[in-house]
C-alpha atoms as a PDB file:
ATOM      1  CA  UNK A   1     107.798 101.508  53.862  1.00  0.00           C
ATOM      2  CA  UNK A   2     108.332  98.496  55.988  1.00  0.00           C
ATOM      3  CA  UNK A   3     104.751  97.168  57.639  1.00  0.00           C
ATOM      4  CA  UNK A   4     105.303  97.163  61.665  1.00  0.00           C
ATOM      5  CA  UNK A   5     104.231  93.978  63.305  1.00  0.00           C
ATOM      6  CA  UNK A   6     101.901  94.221  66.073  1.00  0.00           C
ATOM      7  CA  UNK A   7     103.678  91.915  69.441  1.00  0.00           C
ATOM      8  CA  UNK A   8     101.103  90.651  71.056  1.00  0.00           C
ATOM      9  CA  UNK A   9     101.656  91.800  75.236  1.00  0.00           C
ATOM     10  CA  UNK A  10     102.330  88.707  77.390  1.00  0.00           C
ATOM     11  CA  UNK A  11     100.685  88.421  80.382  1.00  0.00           C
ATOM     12  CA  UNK A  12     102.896  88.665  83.311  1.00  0.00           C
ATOM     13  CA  UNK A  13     100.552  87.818  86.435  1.00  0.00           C
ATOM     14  CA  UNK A  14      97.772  85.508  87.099  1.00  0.00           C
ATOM     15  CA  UNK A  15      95.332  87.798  89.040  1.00  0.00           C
ATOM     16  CA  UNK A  16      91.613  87.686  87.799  1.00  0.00           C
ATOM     17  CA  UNK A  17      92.171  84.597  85.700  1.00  0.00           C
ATOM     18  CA  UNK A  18      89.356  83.065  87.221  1.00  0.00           C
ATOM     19  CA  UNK A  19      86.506  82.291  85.324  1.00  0.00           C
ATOM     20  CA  UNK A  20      83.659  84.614  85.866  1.00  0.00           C
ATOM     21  CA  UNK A  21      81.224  81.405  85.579  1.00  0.00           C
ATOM     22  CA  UNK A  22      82.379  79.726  87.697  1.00  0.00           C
ATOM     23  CA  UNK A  23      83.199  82.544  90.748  1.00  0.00           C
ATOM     24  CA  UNK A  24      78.916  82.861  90.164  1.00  0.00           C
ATOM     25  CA  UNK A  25      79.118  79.245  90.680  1.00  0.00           C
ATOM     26  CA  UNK A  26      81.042  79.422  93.807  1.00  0.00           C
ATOM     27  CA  UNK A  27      79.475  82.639  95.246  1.00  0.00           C
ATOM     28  CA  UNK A  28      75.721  80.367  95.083  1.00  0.00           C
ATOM     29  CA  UNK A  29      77.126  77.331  96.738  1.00  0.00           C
ATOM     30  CA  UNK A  30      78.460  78.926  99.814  1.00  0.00           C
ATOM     31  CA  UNK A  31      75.417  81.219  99.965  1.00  0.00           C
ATOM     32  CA  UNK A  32      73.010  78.434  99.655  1.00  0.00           C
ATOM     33  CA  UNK A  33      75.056  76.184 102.466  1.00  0.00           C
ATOM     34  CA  UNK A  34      75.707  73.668  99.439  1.00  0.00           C
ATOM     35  CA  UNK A  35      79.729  73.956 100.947  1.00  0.00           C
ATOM     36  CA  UNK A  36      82.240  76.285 102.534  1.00  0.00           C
ATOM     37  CA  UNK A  37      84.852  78.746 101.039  1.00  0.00           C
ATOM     38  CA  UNK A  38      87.547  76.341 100.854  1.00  0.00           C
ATOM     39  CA  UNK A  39      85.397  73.426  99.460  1.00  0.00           C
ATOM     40  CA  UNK A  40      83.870  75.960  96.957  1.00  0.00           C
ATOM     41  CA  UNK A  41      87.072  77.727  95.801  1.00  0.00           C
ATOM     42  CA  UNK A  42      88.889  74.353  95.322  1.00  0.00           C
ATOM     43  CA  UNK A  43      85.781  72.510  93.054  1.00  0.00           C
ATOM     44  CA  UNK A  44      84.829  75.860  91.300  1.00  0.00           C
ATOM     45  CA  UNK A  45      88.938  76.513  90.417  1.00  0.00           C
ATOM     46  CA  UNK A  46      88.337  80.050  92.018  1.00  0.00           C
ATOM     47  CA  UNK A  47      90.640  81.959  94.652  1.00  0.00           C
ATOM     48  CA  UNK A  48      89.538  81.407  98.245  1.00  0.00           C
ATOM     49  CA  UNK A  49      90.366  84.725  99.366  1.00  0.00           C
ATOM     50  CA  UNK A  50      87.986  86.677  96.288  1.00  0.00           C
ATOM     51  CA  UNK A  51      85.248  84.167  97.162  1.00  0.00           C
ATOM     52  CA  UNK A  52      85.166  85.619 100.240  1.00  0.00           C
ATOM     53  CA  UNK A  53      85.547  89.086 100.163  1.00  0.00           C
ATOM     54  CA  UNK A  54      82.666  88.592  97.033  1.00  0.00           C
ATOM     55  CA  UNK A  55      80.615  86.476  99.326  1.00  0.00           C
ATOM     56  CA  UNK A  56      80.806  89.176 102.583  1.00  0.00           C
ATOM     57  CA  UNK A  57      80.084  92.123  99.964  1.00  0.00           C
ATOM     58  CA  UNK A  58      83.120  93.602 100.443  1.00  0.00           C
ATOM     59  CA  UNK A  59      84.801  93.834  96.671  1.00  0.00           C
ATOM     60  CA  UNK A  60      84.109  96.693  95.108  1.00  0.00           C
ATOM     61  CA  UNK A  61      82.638  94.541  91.960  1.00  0.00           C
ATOM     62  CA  UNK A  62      79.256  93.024  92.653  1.00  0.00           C
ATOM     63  CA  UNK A  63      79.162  89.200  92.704  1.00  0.00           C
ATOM     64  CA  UNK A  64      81.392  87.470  90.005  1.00  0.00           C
ATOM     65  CA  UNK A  65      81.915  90.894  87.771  1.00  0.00           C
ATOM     66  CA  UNK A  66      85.475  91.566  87.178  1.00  0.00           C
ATOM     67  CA  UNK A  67      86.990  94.611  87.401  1.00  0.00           C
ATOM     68  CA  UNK A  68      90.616  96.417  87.335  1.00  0.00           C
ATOM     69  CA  UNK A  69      91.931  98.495  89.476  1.00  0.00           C
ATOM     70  CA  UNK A  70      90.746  99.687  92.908  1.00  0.00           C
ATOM     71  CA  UNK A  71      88.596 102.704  91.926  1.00  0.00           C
ATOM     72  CA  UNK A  72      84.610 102.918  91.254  1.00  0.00           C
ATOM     73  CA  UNK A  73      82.700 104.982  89.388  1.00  0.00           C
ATOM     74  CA  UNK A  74      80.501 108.149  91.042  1.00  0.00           C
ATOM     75  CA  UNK A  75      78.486 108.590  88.427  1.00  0.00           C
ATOM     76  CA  UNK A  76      75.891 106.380  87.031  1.00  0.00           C
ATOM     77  CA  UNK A  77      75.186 104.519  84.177  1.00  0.00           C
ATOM     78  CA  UNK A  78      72.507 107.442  83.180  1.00  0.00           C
ATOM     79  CA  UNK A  79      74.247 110.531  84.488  1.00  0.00           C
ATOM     80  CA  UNK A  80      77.530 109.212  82.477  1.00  0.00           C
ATOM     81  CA  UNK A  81      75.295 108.814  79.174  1.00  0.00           C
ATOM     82  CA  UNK A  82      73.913 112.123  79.882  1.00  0.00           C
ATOM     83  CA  UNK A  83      77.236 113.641  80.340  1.00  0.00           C
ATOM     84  CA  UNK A  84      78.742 111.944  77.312  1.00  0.00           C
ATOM     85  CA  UNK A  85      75.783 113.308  75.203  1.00  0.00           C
ATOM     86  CA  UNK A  86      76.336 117.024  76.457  1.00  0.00           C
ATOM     87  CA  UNK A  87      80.176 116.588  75.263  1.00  0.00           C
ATOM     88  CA  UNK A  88      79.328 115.468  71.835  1.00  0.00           C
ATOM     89  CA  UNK A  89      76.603 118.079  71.573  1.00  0.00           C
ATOM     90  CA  UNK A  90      79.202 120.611  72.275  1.00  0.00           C
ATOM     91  CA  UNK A  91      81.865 118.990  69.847  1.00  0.00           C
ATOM     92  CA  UNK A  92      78.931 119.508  67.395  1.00  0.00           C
ATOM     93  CA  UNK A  93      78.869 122.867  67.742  1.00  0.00           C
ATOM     94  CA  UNK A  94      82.822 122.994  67.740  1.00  0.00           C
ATOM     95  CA  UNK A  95      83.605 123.967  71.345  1.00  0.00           C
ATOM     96  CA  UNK A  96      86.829 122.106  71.949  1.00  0.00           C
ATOM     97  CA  UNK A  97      86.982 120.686  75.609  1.00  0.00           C
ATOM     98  CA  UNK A  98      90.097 119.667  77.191  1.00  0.00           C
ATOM     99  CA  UNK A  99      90.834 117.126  79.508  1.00  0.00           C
ATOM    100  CA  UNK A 100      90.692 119.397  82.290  1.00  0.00           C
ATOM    101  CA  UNK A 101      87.223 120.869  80.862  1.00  0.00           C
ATOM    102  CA  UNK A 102      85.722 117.474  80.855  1.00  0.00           C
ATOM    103  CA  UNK A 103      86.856 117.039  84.498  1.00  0.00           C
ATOM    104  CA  UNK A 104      85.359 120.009  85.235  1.00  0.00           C
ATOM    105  CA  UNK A 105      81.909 119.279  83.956  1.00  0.00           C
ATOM    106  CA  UNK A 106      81.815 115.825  85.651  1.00  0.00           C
ATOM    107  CA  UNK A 107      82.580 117.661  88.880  1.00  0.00           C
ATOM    108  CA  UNK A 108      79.812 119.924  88.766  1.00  0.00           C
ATOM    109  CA  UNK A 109      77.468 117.254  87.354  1.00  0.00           C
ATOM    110  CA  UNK A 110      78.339 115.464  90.675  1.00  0.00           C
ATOM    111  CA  UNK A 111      78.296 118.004  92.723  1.00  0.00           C
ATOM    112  CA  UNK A 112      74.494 118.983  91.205  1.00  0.00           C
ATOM    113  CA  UNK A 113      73.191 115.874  91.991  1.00  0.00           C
ATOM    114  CA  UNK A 114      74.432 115.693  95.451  1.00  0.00           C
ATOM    115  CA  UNK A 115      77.049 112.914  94.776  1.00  0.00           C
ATOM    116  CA  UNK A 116      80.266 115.057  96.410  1.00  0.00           C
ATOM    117  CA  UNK A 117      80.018 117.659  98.278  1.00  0.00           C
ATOM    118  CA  UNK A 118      81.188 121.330  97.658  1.00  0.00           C
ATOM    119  CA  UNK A 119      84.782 122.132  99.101  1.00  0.00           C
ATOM    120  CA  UNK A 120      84.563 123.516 102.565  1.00  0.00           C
ATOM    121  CA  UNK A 121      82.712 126.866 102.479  1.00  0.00           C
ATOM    122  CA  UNK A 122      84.187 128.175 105.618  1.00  0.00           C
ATOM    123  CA  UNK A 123      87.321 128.681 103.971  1.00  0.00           C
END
């Protein structure tokens, strides 16, 4: 049997190839007054443009955190724990959950804690 050789994937775009360093570099300059976006992006090696929108609080990803893709997270960091210990309780005890199952749960977990809203009642 013939081993298969693992390709490593090439990287075919530059975005987020900033260093997450120095973006926390940048951000405190221009919030301190130390020097402007432009200044800031072109000593710290960071896009003007994300030092901006990072800067003005609009990114989705707080200060220099990367992330990928557009979407956030409803939950948090201690509802998805608790969630994630309810599945494996139930895998314990052999109840097989399917994707849709799991999606399920999180909805009513959100919808519990008055993170989303029920569908329109006055349907």
């Amino acid at each position: 049997m013939a081993a298969v050789s693992r390709l490593k994937r090439t990287r075919k775009t530059t975005r987020q190839s900033w260093d997450t360093v120095s973006m926390r570099k940048a951000i405190k300059a221009v919030k301190t007054g130390e020097c402007g976006y432009l200044m800031a992006s072109k000593l710290f090696n960071v896009p003007k443009s994300t030092l901006e929108w990072r800067v003005k609080g609009k990114k989705f990803a707080e200060g220099a955190m990367k992330i990928l893709g557009s979407g956030t997270t409803i939950l948090s960091a201690d509802l998805e724990q608790q969630l994630c210990d309810h599945i494996l309780l139930l895998e314990t005890h052999l109840f097989g959950l399917t994707i849709t199952d799991i999606r399920r749960l999180v909805y009513e977990l959100a919808e519990r804690h008055f993170i989303i809203s029920s569908i329109s009642e006055s349907g």
